[in-house]
Structures are given as C-alpha cells and as structure tokens.
C-alpha atoms as a PDB file:
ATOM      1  CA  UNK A   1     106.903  64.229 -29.214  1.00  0.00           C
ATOM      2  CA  UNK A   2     109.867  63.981 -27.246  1.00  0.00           C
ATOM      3  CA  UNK A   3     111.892  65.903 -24.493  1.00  0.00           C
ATOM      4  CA  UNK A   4     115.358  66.615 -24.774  1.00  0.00           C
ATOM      5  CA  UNK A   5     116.157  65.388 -27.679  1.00  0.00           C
ATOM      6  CA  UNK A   6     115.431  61.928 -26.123  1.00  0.00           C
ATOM      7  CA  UNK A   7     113.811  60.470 -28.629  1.00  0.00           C
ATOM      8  CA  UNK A   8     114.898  57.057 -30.243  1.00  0.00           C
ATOM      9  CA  UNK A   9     116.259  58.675 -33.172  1.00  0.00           C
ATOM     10  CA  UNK A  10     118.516  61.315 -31.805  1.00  0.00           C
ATOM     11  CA  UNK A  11     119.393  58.601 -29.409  1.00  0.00           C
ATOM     12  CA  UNK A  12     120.881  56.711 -31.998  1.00  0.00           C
ATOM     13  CA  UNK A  13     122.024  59.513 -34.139  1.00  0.00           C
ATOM     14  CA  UNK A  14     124.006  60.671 -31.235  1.00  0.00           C
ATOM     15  CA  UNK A  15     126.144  57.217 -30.603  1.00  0.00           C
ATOM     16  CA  UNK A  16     126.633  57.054 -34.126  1.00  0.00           C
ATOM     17  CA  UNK A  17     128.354  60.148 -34.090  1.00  0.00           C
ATOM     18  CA  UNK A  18     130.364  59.121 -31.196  1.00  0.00           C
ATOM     19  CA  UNK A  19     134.024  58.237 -31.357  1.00  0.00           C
ATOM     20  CA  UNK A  20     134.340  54.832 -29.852  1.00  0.00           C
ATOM     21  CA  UNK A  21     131.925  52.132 -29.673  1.00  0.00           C
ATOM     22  CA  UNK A  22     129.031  52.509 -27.195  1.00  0.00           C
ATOM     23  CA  UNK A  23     127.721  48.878 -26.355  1.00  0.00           C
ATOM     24  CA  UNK A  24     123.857  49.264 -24.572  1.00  0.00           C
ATOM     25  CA  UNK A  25     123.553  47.368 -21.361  1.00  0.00           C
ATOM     26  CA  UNK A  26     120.980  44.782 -20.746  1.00  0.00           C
ATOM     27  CA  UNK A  27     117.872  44.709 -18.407  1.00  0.00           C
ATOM     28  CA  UNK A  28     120.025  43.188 -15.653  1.00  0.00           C
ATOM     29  CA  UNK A  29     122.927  46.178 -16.102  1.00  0.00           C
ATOM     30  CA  UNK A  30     120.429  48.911 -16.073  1.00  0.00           C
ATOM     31  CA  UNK A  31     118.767  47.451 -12.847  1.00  0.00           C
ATOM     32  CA  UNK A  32     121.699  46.451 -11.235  1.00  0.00           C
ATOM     33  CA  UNK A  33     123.553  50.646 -12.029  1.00  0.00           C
ATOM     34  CA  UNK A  34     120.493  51.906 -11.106  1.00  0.00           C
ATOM     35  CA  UNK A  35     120.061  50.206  -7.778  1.00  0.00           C
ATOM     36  CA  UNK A  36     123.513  50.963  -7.037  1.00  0.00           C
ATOM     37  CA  UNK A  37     123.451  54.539  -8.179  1.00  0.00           C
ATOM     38  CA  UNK A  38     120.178  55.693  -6.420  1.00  0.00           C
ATOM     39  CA  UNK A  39     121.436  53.549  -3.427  1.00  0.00           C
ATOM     40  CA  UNK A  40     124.262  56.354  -2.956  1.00  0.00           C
ATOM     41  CA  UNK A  41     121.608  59.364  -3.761  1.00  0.00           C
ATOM     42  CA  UNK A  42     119.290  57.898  -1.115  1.00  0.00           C
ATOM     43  CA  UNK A  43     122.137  57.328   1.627  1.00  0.00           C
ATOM     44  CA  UNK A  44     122.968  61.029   1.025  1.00  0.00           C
ATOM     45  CA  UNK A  45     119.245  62.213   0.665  1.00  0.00           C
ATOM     46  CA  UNK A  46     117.825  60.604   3.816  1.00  0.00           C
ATOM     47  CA  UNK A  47     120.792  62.449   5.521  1.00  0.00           C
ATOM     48  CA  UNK A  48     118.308  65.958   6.314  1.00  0.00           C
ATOM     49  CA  UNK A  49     116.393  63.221   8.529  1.00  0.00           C
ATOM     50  CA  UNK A  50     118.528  62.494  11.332  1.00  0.00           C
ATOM     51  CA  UNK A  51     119.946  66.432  11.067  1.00  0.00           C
ATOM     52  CA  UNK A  52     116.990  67.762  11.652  1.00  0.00           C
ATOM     53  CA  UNK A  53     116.005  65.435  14.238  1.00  0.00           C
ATOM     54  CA  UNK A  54     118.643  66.100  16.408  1.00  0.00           C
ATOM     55  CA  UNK A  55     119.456  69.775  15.684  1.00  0.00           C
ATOM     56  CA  UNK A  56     116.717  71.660  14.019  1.00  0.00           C
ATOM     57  CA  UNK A  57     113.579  69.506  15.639  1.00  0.00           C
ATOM     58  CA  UNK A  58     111.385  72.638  15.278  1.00  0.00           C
ATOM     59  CA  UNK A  59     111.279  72.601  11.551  1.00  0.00           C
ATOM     60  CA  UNK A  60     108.422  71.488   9.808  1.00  0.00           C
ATOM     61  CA  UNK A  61     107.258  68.105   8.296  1.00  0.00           C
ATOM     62  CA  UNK A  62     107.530  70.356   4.589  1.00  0.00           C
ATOM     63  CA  UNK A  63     111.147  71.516   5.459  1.00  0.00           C
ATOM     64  CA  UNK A  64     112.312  68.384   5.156  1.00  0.00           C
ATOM     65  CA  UNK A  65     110.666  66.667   2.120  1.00  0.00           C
ATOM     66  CA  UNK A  66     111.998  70.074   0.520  1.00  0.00           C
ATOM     67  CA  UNK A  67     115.455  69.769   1.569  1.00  0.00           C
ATOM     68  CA  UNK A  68     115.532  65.396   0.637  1.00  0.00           C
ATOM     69  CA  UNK A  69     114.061  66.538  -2.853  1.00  0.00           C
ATOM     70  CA  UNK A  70     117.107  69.350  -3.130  1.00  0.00           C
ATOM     71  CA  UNK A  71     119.641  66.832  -2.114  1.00  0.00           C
ATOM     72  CA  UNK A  72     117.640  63.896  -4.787  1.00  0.00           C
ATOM     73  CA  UNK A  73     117.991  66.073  -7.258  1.00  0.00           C
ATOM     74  CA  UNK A  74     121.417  67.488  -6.854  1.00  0.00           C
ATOM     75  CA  UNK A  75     123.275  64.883  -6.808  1.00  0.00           C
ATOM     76  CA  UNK A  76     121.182  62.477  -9.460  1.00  0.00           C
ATOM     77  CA  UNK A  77     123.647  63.307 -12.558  1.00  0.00           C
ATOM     78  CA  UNK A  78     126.997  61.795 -11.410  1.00  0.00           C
ATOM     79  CA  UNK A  79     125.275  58.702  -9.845  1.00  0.00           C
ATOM     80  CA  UNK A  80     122.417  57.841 -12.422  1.00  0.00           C
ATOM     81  CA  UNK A  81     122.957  59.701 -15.968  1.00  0.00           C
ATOM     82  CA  UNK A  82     124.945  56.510 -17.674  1.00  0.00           C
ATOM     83  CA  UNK A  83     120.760  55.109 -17.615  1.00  0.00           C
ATOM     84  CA  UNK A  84     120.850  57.513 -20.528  1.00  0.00           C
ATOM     85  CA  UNK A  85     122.330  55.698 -23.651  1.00  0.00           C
ATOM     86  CA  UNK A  86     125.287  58.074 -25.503  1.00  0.00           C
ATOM     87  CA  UNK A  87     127.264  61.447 -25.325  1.00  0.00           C
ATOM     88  CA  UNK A  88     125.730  63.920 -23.616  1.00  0.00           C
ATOM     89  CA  UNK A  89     123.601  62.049 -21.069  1.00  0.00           C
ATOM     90  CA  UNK A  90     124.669  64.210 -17.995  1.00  0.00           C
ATOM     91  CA  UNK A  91     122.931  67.386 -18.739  1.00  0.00           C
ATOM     92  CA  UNK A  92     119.513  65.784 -20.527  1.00  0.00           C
ATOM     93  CA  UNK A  93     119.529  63.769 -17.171  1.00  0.00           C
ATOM     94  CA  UNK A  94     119.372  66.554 -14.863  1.00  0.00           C
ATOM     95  CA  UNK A  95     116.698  68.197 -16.917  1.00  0.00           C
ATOM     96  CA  UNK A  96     114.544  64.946 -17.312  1.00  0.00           C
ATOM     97  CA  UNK A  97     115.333  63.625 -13.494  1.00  0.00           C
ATOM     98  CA  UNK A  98     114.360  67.124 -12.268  1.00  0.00           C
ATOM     99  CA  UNK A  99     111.069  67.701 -13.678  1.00  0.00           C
ATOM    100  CA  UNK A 100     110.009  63.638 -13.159  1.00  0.00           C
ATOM    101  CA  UNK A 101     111.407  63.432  -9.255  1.00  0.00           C
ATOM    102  CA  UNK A 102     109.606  66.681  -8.456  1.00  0.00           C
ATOM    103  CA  UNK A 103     106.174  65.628 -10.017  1.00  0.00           C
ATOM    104  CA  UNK A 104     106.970  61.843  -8.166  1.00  0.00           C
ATOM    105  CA  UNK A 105     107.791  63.839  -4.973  1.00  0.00           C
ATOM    106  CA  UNK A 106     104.667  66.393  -5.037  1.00  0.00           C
ATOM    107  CA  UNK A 107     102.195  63.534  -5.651  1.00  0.00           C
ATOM    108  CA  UNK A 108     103.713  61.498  -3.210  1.00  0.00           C
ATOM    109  CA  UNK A 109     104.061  64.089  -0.435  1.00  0.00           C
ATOM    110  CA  UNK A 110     100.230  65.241  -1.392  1.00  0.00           C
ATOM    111  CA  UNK A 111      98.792  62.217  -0.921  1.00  0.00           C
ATOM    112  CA  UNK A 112     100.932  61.443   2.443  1.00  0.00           C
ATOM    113  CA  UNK A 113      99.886  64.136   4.229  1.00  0.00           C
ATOM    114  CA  UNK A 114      95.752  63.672   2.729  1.00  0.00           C
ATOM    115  CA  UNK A 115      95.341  60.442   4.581  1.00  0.00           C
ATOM    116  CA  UNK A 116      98.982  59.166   5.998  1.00  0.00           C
ATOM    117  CA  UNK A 117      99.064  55.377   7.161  1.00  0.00           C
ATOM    118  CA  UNK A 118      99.377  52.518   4.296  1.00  0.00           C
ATOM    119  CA  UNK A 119      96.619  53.928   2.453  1.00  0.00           C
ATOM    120  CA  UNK A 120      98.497  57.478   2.103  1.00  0.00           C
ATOM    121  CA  UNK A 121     101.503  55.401   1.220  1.00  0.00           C
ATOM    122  CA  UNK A 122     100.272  53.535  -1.154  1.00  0.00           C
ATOM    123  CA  UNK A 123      98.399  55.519  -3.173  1.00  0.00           C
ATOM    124  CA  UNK A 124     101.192  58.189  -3.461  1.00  0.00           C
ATOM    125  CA  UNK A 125     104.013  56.072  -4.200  1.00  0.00           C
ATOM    126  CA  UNK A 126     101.494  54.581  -7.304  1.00  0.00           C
ATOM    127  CA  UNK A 127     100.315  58.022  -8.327  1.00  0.00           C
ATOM    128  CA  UNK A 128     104.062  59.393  -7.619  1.00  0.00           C
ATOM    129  CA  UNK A 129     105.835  56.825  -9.839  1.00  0.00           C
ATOM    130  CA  UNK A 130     102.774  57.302 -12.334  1.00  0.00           C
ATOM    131  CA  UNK A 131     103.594  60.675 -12.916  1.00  0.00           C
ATOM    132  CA  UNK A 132     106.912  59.972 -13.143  1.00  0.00           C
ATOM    133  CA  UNK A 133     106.173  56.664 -15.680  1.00  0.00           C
ATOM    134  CA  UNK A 134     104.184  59.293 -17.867  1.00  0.00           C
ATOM    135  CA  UNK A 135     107.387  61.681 -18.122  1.00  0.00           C
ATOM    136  CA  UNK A 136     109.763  59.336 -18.874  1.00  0.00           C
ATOM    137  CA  UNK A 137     107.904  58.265 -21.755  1.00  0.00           C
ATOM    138  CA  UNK A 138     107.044  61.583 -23.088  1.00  0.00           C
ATOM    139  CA  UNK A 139     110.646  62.384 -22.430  1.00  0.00           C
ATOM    140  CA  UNK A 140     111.580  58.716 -24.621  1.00  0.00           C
ATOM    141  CA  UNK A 141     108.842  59.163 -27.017  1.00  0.00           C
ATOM    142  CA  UNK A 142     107.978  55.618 -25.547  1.00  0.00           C
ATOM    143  CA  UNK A 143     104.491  55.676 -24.770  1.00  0.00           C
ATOM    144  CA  UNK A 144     104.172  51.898 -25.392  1.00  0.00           C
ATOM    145  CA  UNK A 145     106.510  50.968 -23.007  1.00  0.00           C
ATOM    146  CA  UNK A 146     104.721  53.198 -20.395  1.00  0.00           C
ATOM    147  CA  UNK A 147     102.574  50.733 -18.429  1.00  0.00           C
ATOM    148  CA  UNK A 148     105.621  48.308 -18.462  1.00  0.00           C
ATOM    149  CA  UNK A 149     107.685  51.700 -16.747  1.00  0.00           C
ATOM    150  CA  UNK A 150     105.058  52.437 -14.188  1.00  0.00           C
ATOM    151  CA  UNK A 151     104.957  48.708 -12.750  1.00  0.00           C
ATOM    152  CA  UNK A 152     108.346  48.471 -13.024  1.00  0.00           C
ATOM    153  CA  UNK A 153     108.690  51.792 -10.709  1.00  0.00           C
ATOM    154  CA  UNK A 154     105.744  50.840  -8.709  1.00  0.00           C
ATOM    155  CA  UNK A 155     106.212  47.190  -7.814  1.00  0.00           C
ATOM    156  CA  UNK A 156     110.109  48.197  -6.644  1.00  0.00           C
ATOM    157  CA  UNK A 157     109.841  51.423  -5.332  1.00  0.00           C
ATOM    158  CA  UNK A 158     106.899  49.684  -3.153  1.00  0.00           C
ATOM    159  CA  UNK A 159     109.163  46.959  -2.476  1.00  0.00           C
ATOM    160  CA  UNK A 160     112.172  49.032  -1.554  1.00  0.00           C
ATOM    161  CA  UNK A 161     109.921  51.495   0.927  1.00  0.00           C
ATOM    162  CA  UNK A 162     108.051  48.946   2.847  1.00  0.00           C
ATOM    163  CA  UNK A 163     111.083  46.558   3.230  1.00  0.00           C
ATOM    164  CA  UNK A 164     113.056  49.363   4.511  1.00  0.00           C
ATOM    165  CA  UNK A 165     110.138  50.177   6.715  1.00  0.00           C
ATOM    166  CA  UNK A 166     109.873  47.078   8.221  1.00  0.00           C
ATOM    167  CA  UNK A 167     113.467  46.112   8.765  1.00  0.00           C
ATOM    168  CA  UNK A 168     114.273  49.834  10.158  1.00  0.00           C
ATOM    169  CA  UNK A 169     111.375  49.336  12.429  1.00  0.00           C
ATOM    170  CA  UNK A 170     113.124  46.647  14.231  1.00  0.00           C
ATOM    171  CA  UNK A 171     115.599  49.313  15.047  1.00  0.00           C
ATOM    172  CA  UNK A 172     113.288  52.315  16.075  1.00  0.00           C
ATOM    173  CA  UNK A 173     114.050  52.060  20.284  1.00  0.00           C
ATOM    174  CA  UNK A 174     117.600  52.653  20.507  1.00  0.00           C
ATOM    175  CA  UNK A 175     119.099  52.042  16.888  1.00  0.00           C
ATOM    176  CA  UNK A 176     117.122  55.714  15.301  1.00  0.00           C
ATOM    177  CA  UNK A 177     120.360  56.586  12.953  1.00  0.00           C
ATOM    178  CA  UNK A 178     120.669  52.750  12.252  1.00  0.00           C
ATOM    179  CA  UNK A 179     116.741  52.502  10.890  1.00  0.00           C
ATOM    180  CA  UNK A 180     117.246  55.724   8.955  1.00  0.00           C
ATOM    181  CA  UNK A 181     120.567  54.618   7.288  1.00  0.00           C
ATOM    182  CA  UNK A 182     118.361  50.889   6.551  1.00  0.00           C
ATOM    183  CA  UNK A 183     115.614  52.440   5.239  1.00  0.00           C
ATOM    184  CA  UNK A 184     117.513  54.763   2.939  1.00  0.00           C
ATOM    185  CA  UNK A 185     119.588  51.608   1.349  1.00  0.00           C
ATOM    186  CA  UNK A 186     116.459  48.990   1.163  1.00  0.00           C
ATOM    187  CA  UNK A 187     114.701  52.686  -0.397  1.00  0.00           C
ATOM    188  CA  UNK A 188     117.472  52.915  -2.643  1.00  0.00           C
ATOM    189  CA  UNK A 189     117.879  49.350  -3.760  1.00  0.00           C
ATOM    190  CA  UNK A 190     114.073  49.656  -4.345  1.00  0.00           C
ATOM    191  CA  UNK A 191     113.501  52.843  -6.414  1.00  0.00           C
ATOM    192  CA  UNK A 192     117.218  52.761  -8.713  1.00  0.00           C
ATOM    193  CA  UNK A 193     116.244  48.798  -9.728  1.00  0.00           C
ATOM    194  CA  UNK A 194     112.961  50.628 -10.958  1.00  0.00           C
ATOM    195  CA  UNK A 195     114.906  53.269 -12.341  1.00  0.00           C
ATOM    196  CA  UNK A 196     116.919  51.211 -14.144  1.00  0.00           C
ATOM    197  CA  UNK A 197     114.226  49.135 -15.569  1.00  0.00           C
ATOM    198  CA  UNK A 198     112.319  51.864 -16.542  1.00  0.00           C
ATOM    199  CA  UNK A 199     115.359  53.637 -18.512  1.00  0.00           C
ATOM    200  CA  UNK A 200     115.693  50.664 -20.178  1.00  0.00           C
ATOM    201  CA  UNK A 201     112.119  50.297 -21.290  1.00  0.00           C
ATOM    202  CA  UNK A 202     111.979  53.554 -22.641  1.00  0.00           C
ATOM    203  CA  UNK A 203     115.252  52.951 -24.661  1.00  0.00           C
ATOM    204  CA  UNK A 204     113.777  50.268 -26.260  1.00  0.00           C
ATOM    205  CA  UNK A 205     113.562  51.600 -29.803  1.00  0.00           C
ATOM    206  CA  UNK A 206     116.891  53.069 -30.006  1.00  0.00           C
ATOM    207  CA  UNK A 207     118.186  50.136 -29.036  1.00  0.00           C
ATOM    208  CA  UNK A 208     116.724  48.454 -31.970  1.00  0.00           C
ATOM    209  CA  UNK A 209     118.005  51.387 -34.558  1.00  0.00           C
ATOM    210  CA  UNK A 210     121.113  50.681 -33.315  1.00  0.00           C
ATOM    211  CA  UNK A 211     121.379  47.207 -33.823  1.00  0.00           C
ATOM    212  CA  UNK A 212     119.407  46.836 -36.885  1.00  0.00           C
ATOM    213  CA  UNK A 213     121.902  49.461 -38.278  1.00  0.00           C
ATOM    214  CA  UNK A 214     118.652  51.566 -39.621  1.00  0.00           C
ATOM    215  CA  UNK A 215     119.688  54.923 -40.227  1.00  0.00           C
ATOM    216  CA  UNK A 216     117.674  57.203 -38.306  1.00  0.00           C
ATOM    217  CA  UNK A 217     115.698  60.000 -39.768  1.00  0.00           C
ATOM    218  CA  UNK A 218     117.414  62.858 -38.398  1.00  0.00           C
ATOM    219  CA  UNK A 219     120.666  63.611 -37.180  1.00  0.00           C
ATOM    220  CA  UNK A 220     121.067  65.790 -33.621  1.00  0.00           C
END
C-alpha cells in the first residue's frame, strides 16, 4: 500500500514517461537539499516567535505552535518537493509533508507540554519523527527502510534542536532575536539533513527499477 501514487513503481513509471533525463541524487545530495531547503522553511517558521513576543505577548503557548505549523507547512513545496524523485513532485509533496509534519508536530507538542524539560523533549521529538518515519514509508511503500528513516530523523532532528538550543542560549540576555534566528538555522540544518536522508531511504526501490531498467508493473 502506498500514498499518492508514491510507490516505487509509479515512481519509476513516472520518470520514464518524462521528457528529458532525470538523474537521482545520492545520499549526500538529498541531505545536503534538504538541509538547505528546511533551513529556509525554519528561518521563516520560527518567525511567529519573536512577533508574538514583542507584539501579541498575550497569546497563548498553542497560538504559536499553530501558527509555526501553518507557516511549516505552507511554504514546504517550493523549498523541499525536488526530495521527491520525477514530474509531479510538488503537489504529492504538499499532501505527504502535510499529513507527516502535522502528526510530527501533534506528538511533539503533546508530549512537550505532558512533562516539558529534556525528558518532554526528548521523548516527543522520538515519538514526533516516529510518526512521521511510519508515514513516509506507508507513503513510499518502504516499510523496510523505516527504522533506517526514523534514526535518520531522530538522531538529526535531535542534533539540530539541542545544538541550536545550546548555542542560542549563549545569546538569551541581550541577543533574544539573535538566539531565535540560531536556533531556527542549527533546527533547520538538523531536521532537512534528516529529511533528506529519509526521502532517500524511502526511494530506495525506485531507484533500483530505474537503474536496473526493470519495467515496472504499472504505468501512472
């Protein structure tokens, strides 16, 4: 089962089809346009933070995880849908990116506000980026790949967050835009390398189809 016609096959079928060759980057290019694509969506996504800090402070904690997630997903096609191998990847990434960010943002944001600290964070960016791992690969009909996707979002999302964290914390006393605007790039960095690797994973197959020059079994 697949979603979106995502599945290695229609993958495939779909490049075929294409005019033009399509070559399929590696690992490294699908980490590195990733990291620099979700770099740009987090610089714009963290910018509700330092807007409602200064001119709607009254708002709640909610408001604002609502209004990152808006921005997140809005603006996800034009800077990440090329993950997608083939024609057509704009739309199929909104509809995947949509459904997997909100499910990665709900479990997240649940388990924040449950116990809060390192132990909140932790455990909601693992469950978050395991809920997103699971619909990637129902989306790729790449379940094999899936505990591969979930460390790969885990390990960098973690790595992106805390780093971010730690380096905008030097800033916190008089530098508050400056440790917002850190912590959404080291955030960024973090969570598109992820991204990227996890795309890739989940592509797997159809990259094989294509270069083994096995027809596939349907045509979409």
């Amino acid at each position: 089962m697949s979603l979106f016609q995502l599945d290695p096959n229609s993958i495939a079928s779909r490049i075929r089809a294409a005019s033009g060759p399509t070559n399929p980057p590696t690992l490294l290019g699908s980490v590195f346009r990733g990291a620099i694509g979700f770099t740009i969506l987090s610089v714009a996504g963290f910018l509700p933070w330092p807007i409602m800090d200064h001119w709607f402070p009254n708002l709640r904690e909610m408001h604002l995880y609502v209004a990152c997630t808006a921005i997140f997903i809005g603006l996800s096609g034009p800077c990440l849908h090329r993950l997608i191998l083939g024609p057509g990847s704009l739309a199929r990434f909104y509809q995947l990116f949509a459904i997997a960010f909100i499910a990665y943002a709900v479990v997240w944001v649940a388990f924040w506000m449950a116990w809060r600290g390192d132990a909140g964070s932790l455990v909601g960016l693992f469950g978050g980026t395991a809920a997103m791992g699971v619909i990637l690969a129902l989306a790729f009909d790449a379940w094999r790949t899936l505990p591969a996707v979930i460390a790969a979002l885990f390990l960098l999302n973690t790595a992106g967050y805390y780093a971010g964290g730690w380096i905008g914390g030097k800033l916190t006393v008089d530098h508050r835009l400056a440790e917002i605007f850190v912590w959404a790039i080291c955030y960024g960095v973090g969570f598109g390398a992820g991204l990227g690797a996890a795309f890739h994973f989940c592509q797997a197959r159809a990259r094989e189809l294509l270069r083994s020059g096995e027809m596939p079994r349907h045509a979409v």
